[in-house]
Protein backbone atom coordinates (compact mmCIF):
# COMPACT_ATOMS: atom_id res chain seq x y z
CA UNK A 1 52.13 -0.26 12.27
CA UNK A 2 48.78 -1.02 13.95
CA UNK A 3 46.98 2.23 11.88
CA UNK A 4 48.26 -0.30 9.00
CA UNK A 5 47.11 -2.65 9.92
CA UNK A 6 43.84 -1.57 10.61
CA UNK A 7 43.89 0.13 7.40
CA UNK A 8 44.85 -3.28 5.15
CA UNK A 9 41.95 -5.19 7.01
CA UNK A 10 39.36 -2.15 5.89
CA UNK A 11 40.32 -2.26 2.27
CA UNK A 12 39.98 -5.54 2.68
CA UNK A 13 36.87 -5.19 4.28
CA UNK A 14 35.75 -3.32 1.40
CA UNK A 15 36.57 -5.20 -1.12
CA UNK A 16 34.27 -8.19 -0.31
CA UNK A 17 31.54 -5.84 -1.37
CA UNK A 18 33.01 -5.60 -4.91
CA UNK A 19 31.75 -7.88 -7.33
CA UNK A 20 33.91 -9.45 -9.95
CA UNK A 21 33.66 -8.31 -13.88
CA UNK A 22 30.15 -9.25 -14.85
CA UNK A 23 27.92 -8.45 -18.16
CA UNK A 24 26.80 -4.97 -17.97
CA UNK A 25 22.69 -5.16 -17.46
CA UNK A 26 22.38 -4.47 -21.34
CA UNK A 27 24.25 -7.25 -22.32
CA UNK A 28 22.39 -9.40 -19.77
CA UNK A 29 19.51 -8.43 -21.36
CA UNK A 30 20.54 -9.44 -24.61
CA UNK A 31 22.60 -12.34 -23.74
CA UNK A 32 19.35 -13.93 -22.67
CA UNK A 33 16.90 -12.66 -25.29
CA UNK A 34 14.85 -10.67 -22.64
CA UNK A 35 12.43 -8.32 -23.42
CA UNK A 36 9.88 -6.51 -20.57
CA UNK A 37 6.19 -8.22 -20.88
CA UNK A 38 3.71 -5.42 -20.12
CA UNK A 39 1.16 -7.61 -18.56
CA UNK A 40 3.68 -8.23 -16.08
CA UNK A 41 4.46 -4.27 -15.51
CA UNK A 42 8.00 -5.20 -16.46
CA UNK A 43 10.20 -1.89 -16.79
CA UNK A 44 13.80 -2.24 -16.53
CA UNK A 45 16.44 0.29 -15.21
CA UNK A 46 19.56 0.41 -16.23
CA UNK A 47 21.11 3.87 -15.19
CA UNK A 48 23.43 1.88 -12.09
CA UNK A 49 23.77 5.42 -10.88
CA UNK A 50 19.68 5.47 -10.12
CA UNK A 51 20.22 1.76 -8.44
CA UNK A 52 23.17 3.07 -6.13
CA UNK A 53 20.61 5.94 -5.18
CA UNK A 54 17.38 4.00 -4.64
CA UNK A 55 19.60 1.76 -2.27
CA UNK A 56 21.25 4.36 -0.09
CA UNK A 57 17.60 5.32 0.79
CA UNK A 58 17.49 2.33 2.88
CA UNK A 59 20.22 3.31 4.95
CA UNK A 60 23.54 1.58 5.40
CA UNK A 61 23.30 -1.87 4.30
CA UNK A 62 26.73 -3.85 5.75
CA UNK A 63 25.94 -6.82 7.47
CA UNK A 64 21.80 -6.66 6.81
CA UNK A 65 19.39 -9.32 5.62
CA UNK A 66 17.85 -7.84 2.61
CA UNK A 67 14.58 -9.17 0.48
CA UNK A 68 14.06 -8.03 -3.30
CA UNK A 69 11.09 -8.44 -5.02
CA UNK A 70 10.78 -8.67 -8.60
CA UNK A 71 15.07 -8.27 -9.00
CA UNK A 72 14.08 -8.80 -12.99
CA UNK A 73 17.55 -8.48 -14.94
CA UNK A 74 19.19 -7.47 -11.38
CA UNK A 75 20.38 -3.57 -11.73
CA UNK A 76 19.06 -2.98 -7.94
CA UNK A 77 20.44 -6.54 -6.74
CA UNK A 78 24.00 -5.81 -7.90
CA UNK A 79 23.47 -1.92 -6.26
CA UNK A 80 21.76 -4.28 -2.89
CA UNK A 81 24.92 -6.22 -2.90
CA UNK A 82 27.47 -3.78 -3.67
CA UNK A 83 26.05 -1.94 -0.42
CA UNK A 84 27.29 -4.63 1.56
CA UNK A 85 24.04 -6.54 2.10
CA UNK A 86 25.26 -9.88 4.45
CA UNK A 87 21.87 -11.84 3.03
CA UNK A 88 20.43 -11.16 -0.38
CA UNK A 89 16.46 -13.23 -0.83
CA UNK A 90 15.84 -12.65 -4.18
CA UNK A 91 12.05 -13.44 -4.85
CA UNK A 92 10.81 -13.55 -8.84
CA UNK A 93 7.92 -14.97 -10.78
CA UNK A 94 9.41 -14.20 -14.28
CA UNK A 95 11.55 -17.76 -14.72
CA UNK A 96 13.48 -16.11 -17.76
CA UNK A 97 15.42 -13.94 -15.32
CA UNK A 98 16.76 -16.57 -13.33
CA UNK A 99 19.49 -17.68 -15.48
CA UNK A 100 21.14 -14.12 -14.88
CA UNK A 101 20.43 -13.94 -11.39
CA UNK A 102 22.65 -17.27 -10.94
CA UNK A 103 24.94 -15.78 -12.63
CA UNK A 104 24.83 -13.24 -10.11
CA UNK A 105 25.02 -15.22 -7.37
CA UNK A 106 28.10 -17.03 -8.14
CA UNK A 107 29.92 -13.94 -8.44
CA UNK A 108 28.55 -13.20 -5.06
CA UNK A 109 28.74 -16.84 -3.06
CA UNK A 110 26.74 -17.40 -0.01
CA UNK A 111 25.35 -13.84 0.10
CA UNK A 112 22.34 -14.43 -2.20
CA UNK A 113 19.46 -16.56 -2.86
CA UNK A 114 17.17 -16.67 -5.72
CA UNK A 115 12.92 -17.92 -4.62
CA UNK A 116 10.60 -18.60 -7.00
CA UNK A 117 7.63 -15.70 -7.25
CA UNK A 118 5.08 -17.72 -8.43
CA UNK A 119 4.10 -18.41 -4.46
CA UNK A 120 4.17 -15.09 -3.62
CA UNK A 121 1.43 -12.22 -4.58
CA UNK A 122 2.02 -9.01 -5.95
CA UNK A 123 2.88 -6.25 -3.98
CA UNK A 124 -0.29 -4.09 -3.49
CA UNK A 125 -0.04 -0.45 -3.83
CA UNK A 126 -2.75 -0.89 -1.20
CA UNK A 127 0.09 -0.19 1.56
CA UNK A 128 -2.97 -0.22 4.48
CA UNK A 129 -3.02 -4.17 4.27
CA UNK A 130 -1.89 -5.86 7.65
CA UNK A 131 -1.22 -9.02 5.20
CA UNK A 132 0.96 -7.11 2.89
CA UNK A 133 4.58 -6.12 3.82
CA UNK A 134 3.76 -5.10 7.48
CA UNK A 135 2.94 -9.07 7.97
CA UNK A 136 7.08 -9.27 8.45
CA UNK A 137 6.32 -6.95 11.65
CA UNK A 138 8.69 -3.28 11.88
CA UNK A 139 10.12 -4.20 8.78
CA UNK A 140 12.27 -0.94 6.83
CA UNK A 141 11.04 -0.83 3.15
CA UNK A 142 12.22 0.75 0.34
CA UNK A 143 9.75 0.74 -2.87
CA UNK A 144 8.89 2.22 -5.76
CA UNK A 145 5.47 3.71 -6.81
CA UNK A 146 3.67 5.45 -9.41
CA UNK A 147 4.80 9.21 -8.73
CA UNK A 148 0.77 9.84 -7.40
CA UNK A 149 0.62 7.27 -5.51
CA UNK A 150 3.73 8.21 -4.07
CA UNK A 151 2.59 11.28 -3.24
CA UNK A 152 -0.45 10.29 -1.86
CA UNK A 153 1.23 7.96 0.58
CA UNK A 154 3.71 10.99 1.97
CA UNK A 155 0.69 13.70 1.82
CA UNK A 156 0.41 16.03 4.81
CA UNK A 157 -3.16 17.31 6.58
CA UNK A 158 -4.69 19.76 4.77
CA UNK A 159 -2.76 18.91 1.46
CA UNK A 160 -4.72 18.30 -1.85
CA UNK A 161 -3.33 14.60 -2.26
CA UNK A 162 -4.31 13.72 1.04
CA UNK A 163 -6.17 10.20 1.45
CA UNK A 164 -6.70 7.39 2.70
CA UNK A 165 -3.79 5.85 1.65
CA UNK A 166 -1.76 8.45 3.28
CA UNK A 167 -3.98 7.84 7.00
CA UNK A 168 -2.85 4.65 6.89
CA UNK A 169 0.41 3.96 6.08
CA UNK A 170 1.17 7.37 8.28
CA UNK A 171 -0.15 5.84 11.33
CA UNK A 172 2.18 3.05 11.04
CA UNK A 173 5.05 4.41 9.69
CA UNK A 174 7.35 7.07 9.15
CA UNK A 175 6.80 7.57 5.29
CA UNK A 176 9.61 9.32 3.14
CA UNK A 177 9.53 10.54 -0.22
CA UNK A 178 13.00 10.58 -1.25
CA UNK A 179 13.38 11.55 -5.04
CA UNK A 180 11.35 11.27 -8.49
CA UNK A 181 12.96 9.23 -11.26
CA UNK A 182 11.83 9.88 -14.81
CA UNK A 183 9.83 7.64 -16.84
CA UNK A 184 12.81 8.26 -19.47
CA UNK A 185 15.53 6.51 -17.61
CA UNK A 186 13.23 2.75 -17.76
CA UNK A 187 13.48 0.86 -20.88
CA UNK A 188 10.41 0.36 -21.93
CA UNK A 189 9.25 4.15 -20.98
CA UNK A 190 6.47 4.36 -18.86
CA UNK A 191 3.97 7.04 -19.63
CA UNK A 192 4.32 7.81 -15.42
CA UNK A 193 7.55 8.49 -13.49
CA UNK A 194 8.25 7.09 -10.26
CA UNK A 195 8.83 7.84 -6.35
CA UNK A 196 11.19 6.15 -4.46
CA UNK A 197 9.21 6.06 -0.69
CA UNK A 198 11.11 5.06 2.24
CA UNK A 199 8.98 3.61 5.20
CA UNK A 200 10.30 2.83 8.63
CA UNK A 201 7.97 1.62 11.26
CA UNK A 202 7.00 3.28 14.19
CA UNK A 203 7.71 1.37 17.47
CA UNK A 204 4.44 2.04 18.53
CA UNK A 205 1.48 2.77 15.79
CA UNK A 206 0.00 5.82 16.26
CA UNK A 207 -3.14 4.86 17.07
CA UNK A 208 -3.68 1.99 19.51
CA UNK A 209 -6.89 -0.12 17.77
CA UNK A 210 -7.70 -2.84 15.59
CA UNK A 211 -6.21 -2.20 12.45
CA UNK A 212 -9.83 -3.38 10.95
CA UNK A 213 -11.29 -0.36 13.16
CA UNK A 214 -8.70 2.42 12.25
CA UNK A 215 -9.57 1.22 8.39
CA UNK A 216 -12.90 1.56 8.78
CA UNK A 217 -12.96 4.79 10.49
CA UNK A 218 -10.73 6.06 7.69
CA UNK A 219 -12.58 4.64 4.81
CA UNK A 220 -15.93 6.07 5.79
CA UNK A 221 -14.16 9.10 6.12
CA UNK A 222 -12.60 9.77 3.09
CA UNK A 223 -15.79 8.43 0.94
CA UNK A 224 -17.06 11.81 0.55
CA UNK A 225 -14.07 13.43 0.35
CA UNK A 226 -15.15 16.74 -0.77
CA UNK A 227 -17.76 17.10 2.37
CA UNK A 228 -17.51 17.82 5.51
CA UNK A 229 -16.34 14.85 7.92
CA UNK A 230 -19.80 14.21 9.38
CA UNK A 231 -21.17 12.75 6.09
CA UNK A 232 -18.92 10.02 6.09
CA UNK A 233 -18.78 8.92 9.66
CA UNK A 234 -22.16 8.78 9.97
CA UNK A 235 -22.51 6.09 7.71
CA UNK A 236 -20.84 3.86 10.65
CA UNK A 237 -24.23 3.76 12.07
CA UNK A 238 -27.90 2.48 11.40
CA UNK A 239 -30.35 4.84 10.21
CA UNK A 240 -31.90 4.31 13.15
CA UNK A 241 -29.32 5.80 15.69
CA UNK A 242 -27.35 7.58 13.03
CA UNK A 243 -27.92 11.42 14.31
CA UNK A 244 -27.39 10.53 17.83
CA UNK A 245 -24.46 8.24 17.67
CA UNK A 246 -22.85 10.69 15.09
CA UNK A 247 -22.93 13.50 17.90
CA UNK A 248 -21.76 11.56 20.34
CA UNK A 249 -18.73 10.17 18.36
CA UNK A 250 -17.89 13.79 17.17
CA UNK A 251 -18.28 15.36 20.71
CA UNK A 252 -15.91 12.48 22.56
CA UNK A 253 -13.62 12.54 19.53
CA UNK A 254 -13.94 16.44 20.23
CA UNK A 255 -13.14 16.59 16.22
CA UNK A 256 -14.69 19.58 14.14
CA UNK A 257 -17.85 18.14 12.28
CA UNK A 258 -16.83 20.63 9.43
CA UNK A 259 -13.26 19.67 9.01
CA UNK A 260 -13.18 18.07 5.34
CA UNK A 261 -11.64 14.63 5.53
CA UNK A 262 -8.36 16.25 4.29
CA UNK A 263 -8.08 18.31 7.25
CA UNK A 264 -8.26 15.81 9.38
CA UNK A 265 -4.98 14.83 11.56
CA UNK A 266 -3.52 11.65 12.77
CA UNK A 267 -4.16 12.69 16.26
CA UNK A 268 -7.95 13.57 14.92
CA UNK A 269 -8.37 10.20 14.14
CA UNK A 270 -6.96 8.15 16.88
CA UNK A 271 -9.21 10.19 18.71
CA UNK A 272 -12.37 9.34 16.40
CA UNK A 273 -11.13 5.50 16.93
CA UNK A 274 -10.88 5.33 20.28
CA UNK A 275 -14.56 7.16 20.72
CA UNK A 276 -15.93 4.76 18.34
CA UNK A 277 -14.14 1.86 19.79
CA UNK A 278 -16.42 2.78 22.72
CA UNK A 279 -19.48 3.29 21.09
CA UNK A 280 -18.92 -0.40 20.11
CA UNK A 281 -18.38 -1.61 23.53
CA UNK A 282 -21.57 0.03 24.32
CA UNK A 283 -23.71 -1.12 21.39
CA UNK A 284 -24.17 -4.79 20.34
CA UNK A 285 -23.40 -5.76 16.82
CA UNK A 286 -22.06 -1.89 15.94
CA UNK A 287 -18.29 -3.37 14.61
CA UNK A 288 -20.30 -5.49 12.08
CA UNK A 289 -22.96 -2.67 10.76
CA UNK A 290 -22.04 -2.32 7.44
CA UNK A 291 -24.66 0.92 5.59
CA UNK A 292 -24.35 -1.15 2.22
CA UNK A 293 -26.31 -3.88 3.45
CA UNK A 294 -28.66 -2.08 5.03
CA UNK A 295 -29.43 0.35 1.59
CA UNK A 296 -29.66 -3.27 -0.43
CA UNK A 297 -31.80 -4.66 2.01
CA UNK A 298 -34.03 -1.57 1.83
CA UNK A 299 -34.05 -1.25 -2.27
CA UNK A 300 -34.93 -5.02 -1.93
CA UNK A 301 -37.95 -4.11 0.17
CA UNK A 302 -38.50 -1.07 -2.09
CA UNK A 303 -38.90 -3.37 -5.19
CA UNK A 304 -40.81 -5.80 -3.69
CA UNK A 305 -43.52 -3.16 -2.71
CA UNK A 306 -43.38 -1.77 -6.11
CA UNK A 307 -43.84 -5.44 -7.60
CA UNK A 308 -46.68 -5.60 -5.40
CA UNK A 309 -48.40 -2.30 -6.00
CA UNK A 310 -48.02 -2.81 -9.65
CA UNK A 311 -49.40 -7.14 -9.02
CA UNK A 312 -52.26 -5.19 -6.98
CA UNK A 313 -53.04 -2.46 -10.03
CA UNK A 314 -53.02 -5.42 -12.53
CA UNK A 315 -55.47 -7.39 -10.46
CA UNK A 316 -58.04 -4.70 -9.64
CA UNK A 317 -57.80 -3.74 -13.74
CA UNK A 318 -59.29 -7.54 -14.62
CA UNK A 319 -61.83 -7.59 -11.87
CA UNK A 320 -63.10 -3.91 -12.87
CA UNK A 321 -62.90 -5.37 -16.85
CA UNK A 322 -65.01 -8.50 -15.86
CA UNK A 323 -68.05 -6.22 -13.64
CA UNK A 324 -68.16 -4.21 -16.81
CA UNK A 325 -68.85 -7.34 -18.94
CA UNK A 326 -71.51 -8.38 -16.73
């Protein structure tokens, strides 16, 4: 009697997370006229089967605060609250979608909220930015990317899609590439398909610095890509100390000054941070060199000396022209 029990109150259970009889997407999409602006990126997926999928990436959902952006016609916010989500925050710029998101949300009452986008920035594909989605703190996300950039972001040392990108999102998370979905299955078709990436934070980033200094590190890194290491970092120093502070960052960091930027390892590079955290400690005004200024400030000096070799030819012309009059 109590297994019965038990049982009734978990079908029960269950069926909360059904949603009544509701317009299919396509007829939502019709219904209210809408059509998928390409300035705005808009592609639309109906295949529920893909939404179910892209949600189960995120784990199990039941009792969870969940945030959407860009829910469009809603495919992945009926999948969201299907999955048992306890809060839905809905967030979209695109006021012609709200009408069927309400409609949504009455069938599912008290578990979803609809904000306007127009406050809210897009999301960058720039996943390194502290003021981006890692603002919320160890946040799980769930997103969808270009398939390159997807593979970028879940790239292992040594492999040929390894970057920047895939530095610094590793550091801070784990980064998952779960599956591929077609350009065919999103009305309009794309001329890319899409990952689905998974990211869960770590509890502790993998390297312990300044998120400005780990970027920098990695940036000057990966600018020459195709040479070795060395080239790069050395560009986080003035001309003037360049060679020696270059050695003495490789040695600490005891990283390989042939490695190609590829090659390089997380571990490699909390190494090369904390050295050159050091080097900054020990030399004024190093965390704001920046080689850019330095090579305008020098072409600037380089074209004034030219203006005044050329102001100097021009005048010694005219005096040689007026001793020949005379």
């Amino acid at each position: 009697e109590n297994k019965t029990g038990e049982g009734m109150a978990a079908t029960q259970k269950l069926a909360c997370f059904r949603l009544p009889p509701l317009p299919t997407i396509k007829e939502i999409i019709k219904l209210y006229n809408l059509r998928a602006e390409k300035q705005l990126s808009q592609n639309f997926l109906l295949d529920m089967r893909l939404t179910d999928k892209i949600v189960r990436q995120a784990g199990n959902l039941k009792g969870v605060h969940v945030c959407e952006v860009g829910p469009g016609p809603g495919g992945l916010t009926r999948s969201i609250l299907k999955a048992g989500a306890a809060d839905l925050l809905v967030v979209e710029k695109d006021t012609r979608f709200i009408p069927g998101l309400q409609l949504l949300s009455e069938a599912a009452p008290g578990r979803m909220r609809i904000e306007d986008g127009k406050h809210y920035k897009n999301l960058p594909f720039s996943m390194s930015n502290r003021t981006g989605c890692f603002m919320f703190g160890r946040t799980r996300l769930t997103l969808t990317f270009q398939k390159d950039v997807a593979e970028r972001l879940t790239a292992s040392t040594g492999s040929r899609q390894r970057s920047r990108l895939s530095v610094m999102a590793q550091y801070l998370c784990t980064v998952k590439n779960c599956f591929t979905i077609p350009g065919c299955a999103f009305v309009p078709k794309p001329n890319v398909d899409v990952g689905v990436v998974h990211f869960t934070p770590l509890a502790q980033p993998q390297i312990q610095q300044p998120f400005k200094l780990v970027e920098r590190i990695v940036k000057n890194a990966f600018q020459f890509r195709r040479k070795h290491c060395r080239r790069g970092l050395e560009m986080l120093f003035p001309e003037s100390q360049r060679q020696e502070l270059t050695e003495e960052l490789l040695r600490s960091a005891d990283v390989d000054p042939t490695l190609r930027p590829t090659e390089i390892s997380i571990s490699e590079f909390r190494a090369l941070a904390d050295a050159y955290s050091k080097l900054c400690e020990e030399n004024q005004g190093l965390i704001d060199y920046d080689f850019r200024e330095e090579l305008k400030l020098r072409h600037q000096a380089m074209r004034q000396l030219g203006s005044n070799r050329k102001g100097l030819h021009l005048h010694t012309t005219i005096e040689e022209n007026v001793n020949d009059k005379h």
